[in-house]
PDB file of N, CA and C in Angstrom:
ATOM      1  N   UNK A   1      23.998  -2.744  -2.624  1.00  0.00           N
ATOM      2  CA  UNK A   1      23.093  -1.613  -2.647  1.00  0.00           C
ATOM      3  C   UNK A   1      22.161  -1.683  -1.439  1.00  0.00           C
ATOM      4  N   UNK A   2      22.013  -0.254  -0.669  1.00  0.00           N
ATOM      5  CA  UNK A   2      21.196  -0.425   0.283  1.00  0.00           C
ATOM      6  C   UNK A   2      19.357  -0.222   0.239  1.00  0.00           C
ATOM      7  N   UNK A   3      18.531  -1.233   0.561  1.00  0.00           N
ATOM      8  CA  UNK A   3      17.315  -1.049   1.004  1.00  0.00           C
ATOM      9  C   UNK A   3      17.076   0.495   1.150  1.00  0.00           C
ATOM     10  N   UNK A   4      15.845   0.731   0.802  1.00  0.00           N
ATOM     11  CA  UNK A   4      15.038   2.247   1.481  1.00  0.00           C
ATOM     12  C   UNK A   4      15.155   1.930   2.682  1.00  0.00           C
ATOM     13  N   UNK A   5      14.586   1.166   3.422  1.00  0.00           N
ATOM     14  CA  UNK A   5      14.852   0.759   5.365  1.00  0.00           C
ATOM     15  C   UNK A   5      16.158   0.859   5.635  1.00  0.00           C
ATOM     16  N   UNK A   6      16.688   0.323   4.857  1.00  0.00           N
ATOM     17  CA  UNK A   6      18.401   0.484   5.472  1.00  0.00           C
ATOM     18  C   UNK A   6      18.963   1.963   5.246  1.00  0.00           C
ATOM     19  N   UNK A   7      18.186   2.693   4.480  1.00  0.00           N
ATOM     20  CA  UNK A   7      19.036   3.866   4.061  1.00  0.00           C
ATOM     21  C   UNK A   7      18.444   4.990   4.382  1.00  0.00           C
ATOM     22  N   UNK A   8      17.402   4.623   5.431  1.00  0.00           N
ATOM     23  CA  UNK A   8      17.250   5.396   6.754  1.00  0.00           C
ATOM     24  C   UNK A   8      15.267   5.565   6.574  1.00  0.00           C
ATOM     25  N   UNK A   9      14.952   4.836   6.064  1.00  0.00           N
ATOM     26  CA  UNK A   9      13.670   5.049   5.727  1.00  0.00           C
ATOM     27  C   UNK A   9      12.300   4.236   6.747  1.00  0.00           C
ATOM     28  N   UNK A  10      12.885   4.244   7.892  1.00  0.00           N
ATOM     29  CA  UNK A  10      12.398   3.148   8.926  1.00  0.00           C
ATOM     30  C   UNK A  10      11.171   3.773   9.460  1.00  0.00           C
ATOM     31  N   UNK A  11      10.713   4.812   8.934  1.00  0.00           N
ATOM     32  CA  UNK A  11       9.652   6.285   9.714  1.00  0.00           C
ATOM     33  C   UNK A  11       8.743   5.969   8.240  1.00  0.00           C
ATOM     34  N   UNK A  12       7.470   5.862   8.622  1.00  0.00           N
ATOM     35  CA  UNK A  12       6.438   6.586   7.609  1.00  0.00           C
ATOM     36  C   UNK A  12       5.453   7.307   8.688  1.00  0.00           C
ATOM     37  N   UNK A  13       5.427   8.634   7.796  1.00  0.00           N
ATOM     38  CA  UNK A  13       4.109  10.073   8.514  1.00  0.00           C
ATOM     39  C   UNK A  13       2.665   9.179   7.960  1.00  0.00           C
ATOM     40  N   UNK A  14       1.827   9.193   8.926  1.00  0.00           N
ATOM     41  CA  UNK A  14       0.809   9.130   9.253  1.00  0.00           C
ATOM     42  C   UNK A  14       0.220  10.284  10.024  1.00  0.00           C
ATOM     43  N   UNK A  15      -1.395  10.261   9.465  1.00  0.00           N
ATOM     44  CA  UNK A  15      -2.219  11.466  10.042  1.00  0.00           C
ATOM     45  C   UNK A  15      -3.204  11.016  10.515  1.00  0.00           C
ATOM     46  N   UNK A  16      -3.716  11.007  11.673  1.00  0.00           N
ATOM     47  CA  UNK A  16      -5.290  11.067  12.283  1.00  0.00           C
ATOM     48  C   UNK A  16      -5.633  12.709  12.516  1.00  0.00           C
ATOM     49  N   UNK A  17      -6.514  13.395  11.744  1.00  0.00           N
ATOM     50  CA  UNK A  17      -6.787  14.668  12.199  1.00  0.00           C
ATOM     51  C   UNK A  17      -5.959  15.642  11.886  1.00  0.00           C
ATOM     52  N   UNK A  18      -5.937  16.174  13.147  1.00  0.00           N
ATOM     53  CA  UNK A  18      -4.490  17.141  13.045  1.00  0.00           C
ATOM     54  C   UNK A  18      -3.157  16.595  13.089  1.00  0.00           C
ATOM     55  N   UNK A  19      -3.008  15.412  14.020  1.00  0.00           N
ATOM     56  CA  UNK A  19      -2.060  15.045  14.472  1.00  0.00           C
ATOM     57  C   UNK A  19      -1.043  14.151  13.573  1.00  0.00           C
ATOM     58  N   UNK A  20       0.098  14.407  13.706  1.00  0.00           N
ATOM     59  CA  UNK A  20       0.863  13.425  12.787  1.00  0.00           C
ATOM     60  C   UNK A  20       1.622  12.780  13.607  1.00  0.00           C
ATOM     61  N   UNK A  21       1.706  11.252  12.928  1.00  0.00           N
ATOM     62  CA  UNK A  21       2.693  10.327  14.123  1.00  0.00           C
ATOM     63  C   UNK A  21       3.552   9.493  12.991  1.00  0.00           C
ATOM     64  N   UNK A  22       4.466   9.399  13.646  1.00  0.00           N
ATOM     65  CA  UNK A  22       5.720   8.019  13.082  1.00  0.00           C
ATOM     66  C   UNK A  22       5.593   7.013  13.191  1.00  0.00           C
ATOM     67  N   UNK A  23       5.476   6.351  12.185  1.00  0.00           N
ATOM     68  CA  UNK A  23       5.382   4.585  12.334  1.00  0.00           C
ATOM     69  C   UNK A  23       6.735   3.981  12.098  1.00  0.00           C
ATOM     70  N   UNK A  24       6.492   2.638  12.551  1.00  0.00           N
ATOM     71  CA  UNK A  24       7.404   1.988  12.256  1.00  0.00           C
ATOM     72  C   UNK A  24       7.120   1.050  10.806  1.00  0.00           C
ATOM     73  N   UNK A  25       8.085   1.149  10.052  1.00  0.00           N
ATOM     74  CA  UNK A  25       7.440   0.312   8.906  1.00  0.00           C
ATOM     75  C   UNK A  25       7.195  -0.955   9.294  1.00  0.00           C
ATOM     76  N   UNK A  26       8.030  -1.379  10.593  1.00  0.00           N
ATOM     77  CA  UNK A  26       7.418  -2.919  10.440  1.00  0.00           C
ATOM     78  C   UNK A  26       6.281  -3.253  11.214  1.00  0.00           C
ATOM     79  N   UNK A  27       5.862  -2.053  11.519  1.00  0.00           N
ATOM     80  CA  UNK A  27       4.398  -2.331  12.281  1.00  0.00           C
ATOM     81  C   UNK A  27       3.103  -1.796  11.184  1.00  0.00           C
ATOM     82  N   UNK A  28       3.800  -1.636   9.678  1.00  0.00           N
ATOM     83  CA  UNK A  28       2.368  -1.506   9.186  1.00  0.00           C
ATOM     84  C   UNK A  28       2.528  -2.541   8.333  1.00  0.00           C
ATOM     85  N   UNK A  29       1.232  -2.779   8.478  1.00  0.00           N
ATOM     86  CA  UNK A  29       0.501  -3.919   7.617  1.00  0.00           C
ATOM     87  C   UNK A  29       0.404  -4.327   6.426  1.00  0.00           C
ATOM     88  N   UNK A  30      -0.332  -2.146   5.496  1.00  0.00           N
ATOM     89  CA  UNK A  30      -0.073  -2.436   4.583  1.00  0.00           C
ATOM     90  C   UNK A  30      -0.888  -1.140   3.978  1.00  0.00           C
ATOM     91  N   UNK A  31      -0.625  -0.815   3.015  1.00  0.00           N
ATOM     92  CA  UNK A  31      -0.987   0.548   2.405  1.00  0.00           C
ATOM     93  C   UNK A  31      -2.261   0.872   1.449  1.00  0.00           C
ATOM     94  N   UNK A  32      -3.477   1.403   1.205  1.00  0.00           N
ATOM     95  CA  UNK A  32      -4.652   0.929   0.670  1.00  0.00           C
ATOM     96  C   UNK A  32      -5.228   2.684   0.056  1.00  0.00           C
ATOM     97  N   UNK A  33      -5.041   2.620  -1.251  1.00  0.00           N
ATOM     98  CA  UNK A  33      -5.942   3.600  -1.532  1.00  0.00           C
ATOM     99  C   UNK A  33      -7.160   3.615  -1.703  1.00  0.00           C
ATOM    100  N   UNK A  34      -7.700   4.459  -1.532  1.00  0.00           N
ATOM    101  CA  UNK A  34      -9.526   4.694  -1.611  1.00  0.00           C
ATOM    102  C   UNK A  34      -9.440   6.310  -2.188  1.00  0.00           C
ATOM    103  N   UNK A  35      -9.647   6.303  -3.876  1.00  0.00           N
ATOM    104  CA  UNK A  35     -10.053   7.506  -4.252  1.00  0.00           C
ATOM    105  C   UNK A  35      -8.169   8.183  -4.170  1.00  0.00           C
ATOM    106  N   UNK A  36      -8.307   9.562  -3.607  1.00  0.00           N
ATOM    107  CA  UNK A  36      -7.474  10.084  -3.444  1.00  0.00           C
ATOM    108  C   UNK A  36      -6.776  10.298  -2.286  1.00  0.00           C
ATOM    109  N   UNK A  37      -7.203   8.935  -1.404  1.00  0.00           N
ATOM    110  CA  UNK A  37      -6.737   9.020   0.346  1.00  0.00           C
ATOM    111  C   UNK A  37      -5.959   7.802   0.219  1.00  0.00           C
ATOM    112  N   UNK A  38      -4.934   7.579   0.982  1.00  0.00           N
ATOM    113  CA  UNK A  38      -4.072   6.308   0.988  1.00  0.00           C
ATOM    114  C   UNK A  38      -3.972   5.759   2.356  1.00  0.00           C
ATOM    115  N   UNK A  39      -4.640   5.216   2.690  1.00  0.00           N
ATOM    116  CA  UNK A  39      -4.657   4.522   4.068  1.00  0.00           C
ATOM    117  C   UNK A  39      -3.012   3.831   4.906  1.00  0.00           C
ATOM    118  N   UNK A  40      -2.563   3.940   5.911  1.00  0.00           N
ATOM    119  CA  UNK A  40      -1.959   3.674   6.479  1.00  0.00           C
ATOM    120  C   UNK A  40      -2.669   2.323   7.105  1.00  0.00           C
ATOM    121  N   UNK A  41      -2.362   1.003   7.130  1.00  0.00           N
ATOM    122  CA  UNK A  41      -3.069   0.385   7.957  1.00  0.00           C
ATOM    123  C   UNK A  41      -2.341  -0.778   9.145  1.00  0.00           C
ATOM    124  N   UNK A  42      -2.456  -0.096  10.498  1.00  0.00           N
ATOM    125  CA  UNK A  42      -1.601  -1.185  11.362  1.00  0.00           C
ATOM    126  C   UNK A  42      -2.171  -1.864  12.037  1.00  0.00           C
ATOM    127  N   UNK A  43      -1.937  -2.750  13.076  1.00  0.00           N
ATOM    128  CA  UNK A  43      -3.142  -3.529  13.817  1.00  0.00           C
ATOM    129  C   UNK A  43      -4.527  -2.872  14.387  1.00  0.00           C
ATOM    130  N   UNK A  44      -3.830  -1.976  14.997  1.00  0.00           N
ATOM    131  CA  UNK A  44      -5.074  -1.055  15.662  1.00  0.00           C
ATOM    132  C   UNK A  44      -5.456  -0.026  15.259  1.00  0.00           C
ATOM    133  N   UNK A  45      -5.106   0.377  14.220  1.00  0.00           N
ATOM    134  CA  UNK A  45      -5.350   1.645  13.794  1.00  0.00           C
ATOM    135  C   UNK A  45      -5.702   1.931  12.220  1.00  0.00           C
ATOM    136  N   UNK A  46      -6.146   2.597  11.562  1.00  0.00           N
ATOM    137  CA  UNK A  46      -5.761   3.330  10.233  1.00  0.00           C
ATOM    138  C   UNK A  46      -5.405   4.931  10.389  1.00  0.00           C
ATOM    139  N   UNK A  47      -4.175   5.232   9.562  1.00  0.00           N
ATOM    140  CA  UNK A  47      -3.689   6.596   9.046  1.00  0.00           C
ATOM    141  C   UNK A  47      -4.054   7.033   8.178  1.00  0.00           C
ATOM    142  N   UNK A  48      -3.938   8.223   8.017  1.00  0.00           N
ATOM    143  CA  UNK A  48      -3.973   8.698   6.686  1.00  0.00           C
ATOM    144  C   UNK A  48      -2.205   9.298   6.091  1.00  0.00           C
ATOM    145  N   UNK A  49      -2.652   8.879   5.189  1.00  0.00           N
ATOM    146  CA  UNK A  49      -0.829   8.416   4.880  1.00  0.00           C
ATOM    147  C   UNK A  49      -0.480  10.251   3.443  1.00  0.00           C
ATOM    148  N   UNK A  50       1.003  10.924   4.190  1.00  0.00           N
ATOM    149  CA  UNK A  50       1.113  11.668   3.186  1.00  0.00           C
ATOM    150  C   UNK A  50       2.004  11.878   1.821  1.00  0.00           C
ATOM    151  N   UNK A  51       1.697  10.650   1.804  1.00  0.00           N
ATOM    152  CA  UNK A  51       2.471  10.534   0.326  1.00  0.00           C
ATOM    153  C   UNK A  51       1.235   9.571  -0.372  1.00  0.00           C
ATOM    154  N   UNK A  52       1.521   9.599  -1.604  1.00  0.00           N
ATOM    155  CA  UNK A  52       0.905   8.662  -2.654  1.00  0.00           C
ATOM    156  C   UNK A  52       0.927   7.418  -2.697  1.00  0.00           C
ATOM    157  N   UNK A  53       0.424   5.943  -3.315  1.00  0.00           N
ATOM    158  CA  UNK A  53       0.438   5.220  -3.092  1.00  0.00           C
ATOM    159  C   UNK A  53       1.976   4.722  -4.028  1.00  0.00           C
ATOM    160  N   UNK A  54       2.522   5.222  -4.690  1.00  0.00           N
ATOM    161  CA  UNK A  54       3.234   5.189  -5.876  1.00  0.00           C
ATOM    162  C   UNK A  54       4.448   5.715  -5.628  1.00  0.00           C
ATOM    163  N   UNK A  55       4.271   6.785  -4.477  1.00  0.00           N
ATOM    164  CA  UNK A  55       5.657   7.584  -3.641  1.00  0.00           C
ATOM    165  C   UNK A  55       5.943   6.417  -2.880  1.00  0.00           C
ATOM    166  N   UNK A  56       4.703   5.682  -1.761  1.00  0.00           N
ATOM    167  CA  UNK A  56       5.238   5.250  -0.766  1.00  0.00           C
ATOM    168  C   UNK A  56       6.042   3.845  -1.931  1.00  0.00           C
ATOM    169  N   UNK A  57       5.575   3.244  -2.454  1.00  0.00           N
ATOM    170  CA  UNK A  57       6.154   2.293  -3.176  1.00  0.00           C
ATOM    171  C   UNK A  57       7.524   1.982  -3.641  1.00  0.00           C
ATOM    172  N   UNK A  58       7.900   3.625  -4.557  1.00  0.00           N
ATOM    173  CA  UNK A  58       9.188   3.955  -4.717  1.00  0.00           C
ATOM    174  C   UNK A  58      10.095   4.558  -3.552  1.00  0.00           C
ATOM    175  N   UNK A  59       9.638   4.779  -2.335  1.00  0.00           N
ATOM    176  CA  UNK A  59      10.671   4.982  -1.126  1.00  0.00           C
ATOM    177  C   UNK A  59      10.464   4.146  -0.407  1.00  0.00           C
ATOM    178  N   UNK A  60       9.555   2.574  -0.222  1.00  0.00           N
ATOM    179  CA  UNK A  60      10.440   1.710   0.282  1.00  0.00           C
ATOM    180  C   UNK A  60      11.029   0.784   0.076  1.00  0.00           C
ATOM    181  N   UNK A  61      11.094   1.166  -2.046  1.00  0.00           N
ATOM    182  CA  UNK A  61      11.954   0.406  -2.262  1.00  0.00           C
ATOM    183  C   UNK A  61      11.847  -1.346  -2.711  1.00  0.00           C
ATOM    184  N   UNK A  62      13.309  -2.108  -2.333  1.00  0.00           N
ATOM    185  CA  UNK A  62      12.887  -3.516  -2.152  1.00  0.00           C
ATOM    186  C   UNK A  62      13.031  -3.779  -0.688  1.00  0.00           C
ATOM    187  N   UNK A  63      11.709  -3.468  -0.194  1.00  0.00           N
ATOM    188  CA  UNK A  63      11.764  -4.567   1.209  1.00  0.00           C
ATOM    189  C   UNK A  63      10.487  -5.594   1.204  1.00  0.00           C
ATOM    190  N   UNK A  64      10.116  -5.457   1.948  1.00  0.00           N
ATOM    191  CA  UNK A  64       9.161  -6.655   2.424  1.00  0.00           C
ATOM    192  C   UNK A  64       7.671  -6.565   2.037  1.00  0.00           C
ATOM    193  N   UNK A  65       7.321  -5.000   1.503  1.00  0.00           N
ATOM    194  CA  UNK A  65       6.578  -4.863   0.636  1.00  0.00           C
ATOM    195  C   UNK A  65       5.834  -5.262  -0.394  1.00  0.00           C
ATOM    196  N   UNK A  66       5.071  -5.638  -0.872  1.00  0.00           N
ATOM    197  CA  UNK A  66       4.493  -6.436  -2.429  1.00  0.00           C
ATOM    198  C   UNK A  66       3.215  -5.754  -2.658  1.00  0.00           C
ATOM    199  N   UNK A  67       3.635  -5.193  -3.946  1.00  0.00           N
ATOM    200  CA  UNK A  67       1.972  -4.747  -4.578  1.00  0.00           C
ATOM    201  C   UNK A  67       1.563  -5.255  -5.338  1.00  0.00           C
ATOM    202  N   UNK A  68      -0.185  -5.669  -4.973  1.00  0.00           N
ATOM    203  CA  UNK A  68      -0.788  -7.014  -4.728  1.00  0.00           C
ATOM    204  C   UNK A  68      -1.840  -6.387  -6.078  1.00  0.00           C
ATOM    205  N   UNK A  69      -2.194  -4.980  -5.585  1.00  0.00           N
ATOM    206  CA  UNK A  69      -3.027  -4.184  -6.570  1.00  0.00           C
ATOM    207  C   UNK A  69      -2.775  -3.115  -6.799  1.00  0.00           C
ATOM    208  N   UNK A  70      -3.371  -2.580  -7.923  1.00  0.00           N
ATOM    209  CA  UNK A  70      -3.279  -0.749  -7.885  1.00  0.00           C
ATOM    210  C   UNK A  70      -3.142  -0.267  -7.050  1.00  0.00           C
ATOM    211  N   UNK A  71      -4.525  -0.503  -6.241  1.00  0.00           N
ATOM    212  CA  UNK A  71      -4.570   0.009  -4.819  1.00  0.00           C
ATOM    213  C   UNK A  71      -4.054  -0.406  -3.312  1.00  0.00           C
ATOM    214  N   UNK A  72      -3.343  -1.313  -3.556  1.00  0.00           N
ATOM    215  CA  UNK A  72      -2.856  -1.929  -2.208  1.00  0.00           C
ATOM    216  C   UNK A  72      -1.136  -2.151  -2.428  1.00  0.00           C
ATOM    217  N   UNK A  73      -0.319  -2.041  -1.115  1.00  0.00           N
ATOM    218  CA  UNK A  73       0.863  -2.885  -1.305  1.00  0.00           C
ATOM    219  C   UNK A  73       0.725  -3.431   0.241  1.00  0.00           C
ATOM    220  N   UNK A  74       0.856  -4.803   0.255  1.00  0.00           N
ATOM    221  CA  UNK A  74       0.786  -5.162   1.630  1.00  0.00           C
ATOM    222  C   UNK A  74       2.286  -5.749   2.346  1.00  0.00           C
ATOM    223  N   UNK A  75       2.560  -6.013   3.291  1.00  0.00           N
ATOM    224  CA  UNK A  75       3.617  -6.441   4.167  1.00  0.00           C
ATOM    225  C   UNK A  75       3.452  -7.440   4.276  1.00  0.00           C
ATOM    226  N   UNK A  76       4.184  -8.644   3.496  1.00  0.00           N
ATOM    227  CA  UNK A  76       4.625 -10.018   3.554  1.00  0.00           C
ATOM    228  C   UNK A  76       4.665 -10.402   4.721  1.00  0.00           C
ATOM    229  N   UNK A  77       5.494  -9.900   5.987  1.00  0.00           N
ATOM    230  CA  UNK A  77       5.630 -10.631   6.934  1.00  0.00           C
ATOM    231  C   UNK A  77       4.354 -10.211   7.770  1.00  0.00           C
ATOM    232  N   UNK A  78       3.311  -9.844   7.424  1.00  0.00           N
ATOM    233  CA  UNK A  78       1.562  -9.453   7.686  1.00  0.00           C
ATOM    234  C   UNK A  78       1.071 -10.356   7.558  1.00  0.00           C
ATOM    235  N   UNK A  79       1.077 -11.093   6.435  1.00  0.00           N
ATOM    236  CA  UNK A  79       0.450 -12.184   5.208  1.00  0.00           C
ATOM    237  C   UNK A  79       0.310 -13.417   5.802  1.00  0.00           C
ATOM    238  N   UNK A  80      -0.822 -13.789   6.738  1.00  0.00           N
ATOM    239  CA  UNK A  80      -1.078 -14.942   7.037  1.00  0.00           C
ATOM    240  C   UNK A  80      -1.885 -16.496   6.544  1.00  0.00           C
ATOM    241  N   UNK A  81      -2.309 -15.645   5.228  1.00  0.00           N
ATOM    242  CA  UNK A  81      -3.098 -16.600   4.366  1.00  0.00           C
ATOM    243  C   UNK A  81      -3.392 -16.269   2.925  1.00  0.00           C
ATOM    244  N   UNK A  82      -3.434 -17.231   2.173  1.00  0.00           N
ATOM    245  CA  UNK A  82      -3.374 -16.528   0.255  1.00  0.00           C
ATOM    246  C   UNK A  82      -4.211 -17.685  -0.310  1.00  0.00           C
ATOM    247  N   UNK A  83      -5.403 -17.679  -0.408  1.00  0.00           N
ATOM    248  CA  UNK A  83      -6.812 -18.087  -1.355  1.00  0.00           C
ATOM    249  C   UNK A  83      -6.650 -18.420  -2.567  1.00  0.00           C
ATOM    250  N   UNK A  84      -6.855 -19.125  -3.793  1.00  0.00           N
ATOM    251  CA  UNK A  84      -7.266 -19.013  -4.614  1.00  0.00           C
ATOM    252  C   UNK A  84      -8.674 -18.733  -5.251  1.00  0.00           C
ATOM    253  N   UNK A  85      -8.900 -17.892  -5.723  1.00  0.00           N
ATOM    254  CA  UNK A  85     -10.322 -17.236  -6.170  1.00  0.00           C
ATOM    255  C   UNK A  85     -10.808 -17.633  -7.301  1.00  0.00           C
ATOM    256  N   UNK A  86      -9.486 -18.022  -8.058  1.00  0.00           N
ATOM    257  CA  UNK A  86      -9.634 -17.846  -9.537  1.00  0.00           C
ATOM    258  C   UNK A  86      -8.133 -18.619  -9.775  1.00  0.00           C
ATOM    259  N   UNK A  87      -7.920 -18.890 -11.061  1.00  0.00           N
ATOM    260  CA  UNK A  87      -6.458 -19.005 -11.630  1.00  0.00           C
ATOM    261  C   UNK A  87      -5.086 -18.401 -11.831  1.00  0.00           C
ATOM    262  N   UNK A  88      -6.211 -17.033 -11.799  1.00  0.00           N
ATOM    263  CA  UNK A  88      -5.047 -15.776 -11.660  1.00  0.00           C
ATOM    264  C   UNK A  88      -5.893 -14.300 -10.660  1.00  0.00           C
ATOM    265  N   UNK A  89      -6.223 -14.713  -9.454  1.00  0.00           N
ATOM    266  CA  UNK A  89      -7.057 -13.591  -8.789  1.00  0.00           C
ATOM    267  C   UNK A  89      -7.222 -14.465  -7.389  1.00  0.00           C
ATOM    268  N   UNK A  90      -6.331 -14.048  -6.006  1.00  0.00           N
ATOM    269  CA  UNK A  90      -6.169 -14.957  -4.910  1.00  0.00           C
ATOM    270  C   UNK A  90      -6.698 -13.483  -3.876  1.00  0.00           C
ATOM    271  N   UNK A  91      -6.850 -14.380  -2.895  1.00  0.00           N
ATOM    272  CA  UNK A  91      -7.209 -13.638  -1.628  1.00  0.00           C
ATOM    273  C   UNK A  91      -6.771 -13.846  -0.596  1.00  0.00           C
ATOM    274  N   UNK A  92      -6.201 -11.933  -0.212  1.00  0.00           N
ATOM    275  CA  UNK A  92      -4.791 -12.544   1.168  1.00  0.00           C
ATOM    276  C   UNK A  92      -5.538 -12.144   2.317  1.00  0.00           C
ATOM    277  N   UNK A  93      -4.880 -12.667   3.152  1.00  0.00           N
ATOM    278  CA  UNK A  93      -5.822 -12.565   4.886  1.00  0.00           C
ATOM    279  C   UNK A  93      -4.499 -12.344   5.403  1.00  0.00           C
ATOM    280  N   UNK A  94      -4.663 -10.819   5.706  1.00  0.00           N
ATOM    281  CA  UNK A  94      -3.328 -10.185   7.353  1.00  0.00           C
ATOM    282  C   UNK A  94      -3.569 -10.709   8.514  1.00  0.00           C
ATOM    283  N   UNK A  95      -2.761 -10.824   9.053  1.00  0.00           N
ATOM    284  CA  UNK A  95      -2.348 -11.362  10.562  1.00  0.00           C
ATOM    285  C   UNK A  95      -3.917 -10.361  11.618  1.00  0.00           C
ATOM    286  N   UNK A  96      -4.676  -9.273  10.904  1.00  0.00           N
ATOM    287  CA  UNK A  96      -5.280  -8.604  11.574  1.00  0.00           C
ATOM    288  C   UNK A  96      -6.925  -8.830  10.947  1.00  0.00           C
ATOM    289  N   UNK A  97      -6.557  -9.969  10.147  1.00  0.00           N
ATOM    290  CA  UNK A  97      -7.778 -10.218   9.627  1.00  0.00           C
ATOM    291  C   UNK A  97      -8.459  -9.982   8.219  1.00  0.00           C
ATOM    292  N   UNK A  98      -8.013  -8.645   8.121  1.00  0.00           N
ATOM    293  CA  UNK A  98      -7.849  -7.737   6.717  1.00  0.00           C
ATOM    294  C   UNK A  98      -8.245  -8.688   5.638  1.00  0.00           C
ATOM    295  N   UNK A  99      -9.034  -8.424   4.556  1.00  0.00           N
ATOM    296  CA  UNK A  99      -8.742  -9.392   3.388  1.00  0.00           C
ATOM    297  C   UNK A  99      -8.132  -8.209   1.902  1.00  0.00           C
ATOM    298  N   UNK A 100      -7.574  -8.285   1.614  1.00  0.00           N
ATOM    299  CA  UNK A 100      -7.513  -8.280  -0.010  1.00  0.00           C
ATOM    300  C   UNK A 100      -7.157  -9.158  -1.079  1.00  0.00           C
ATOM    301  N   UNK A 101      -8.166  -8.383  -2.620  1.00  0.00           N
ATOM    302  CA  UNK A 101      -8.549  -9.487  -3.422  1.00  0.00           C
ATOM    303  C   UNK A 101      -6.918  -8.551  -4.795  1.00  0.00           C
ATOM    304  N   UNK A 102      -6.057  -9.701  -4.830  1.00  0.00           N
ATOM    305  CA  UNK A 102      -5.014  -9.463  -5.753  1.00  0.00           C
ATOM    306  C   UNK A 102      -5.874  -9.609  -7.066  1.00  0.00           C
ATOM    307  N   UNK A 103      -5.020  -8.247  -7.770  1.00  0.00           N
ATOM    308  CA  UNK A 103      -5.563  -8.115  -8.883  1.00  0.00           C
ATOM    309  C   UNK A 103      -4.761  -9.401  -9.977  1.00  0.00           C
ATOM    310  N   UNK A 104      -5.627  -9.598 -11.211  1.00  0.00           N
ATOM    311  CA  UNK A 104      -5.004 -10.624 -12.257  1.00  0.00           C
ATOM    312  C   UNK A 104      -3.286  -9.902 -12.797  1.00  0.00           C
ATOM    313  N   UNK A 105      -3.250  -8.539 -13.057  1.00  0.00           N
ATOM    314  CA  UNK A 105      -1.853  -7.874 -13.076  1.00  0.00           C
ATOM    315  C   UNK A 105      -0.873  -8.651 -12.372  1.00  0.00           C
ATOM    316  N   UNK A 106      -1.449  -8.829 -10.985  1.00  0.00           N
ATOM    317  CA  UNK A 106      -0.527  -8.914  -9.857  1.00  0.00           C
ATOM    318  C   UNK A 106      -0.664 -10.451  -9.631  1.00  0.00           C
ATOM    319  N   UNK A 107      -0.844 -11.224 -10.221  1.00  0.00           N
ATOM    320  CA  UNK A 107      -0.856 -12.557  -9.769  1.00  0.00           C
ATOM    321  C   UNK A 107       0.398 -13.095  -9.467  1.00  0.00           C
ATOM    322  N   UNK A 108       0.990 -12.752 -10.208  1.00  0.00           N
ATOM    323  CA  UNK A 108       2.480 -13.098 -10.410  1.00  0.00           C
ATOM    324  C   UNK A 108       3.592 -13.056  -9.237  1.00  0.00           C
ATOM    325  N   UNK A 109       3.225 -11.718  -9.123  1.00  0.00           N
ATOM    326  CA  UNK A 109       4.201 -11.452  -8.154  1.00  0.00           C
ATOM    327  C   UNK A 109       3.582 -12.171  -6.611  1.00  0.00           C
ATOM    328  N   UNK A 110       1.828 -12.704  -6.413  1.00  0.00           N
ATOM    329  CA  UNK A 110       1.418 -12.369  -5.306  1.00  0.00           C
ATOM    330  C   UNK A 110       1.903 -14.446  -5.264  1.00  0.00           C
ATOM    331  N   UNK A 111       2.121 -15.062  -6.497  1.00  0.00           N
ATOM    332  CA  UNK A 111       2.384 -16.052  -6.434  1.00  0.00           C
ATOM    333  C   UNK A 111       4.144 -16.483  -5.716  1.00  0.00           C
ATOM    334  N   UNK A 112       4.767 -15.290  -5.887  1.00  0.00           N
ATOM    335  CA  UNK A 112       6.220 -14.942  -5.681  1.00  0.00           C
ATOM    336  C   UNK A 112       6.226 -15.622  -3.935  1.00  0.00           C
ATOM    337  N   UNK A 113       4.838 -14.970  -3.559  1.00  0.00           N
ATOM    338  CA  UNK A 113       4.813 -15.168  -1.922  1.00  0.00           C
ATOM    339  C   UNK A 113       4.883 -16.687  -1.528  1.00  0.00           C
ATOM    340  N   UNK A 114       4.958 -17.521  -2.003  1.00  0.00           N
ATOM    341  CA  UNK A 114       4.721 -18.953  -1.970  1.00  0.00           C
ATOM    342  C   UNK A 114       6.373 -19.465  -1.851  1.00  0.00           C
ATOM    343  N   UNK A 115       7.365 -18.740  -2.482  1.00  0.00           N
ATOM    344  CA  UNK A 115       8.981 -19.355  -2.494  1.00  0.00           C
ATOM    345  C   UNK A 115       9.814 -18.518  -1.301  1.00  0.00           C
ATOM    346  N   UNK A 116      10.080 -19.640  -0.752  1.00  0.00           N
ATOM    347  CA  UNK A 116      10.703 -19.198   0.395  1.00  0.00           C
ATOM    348  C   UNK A 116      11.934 -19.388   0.140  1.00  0.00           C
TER     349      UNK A 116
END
């Protein structure tokens, strides 16, 4: 069975303004809602992203993706550091500095990141 990336899904729309641009999925970082806006987030930049946090989730599928929280799914190969906060509540640090705090839901899976 093919990946969303493999099955042609290598483009996510991003918006600054008026303007809309193509990303590459492997240049984003990682996806962040606030309210009813879903952030695009890549090294240098933030988008505003036009799909949901829940669309983008289910179209990309199983790749390299992991949702960490409600509001976040971040890019594993981003993921330069993972905290323990708590027993079940860690804190990841992106390659860009970024922090997010994984929800207790998500421990599980954010523990997944540890087996190589």
């Amino acid at each position: 069975m093919k990946t969303s990336i493999e099955a042609g899904w290598r483009k996510i729309v991003g918006r600054v303004g008026e303007e809309f641009f193509l990303l590459n999925v492997d240049e984003i970082l990682a996806f962040q809602a606030e309210r009813d806006i879903v952030w695009i987030i890549t090294e240098g930049r933030r988008y505003i992203a036009t799909h949901t946090l829940k669309a983008l989730e289910k179209r990309l599928g199983d790749t390299r993706f992991q949702r960490i929280h409600r509001n976040a799914l971040v890019n594993v190969d981003h993921v330069r550091k993972i905290s323990s906060l708590s027993s079940q509540r860690w804190l990841i640090t992106l390659s860009n500095h970024q922090e997010f705090i994984a929800s207790k839901r998500q421990a599980r899976g954010v523990r997944s990141l540890f087996r190589w």
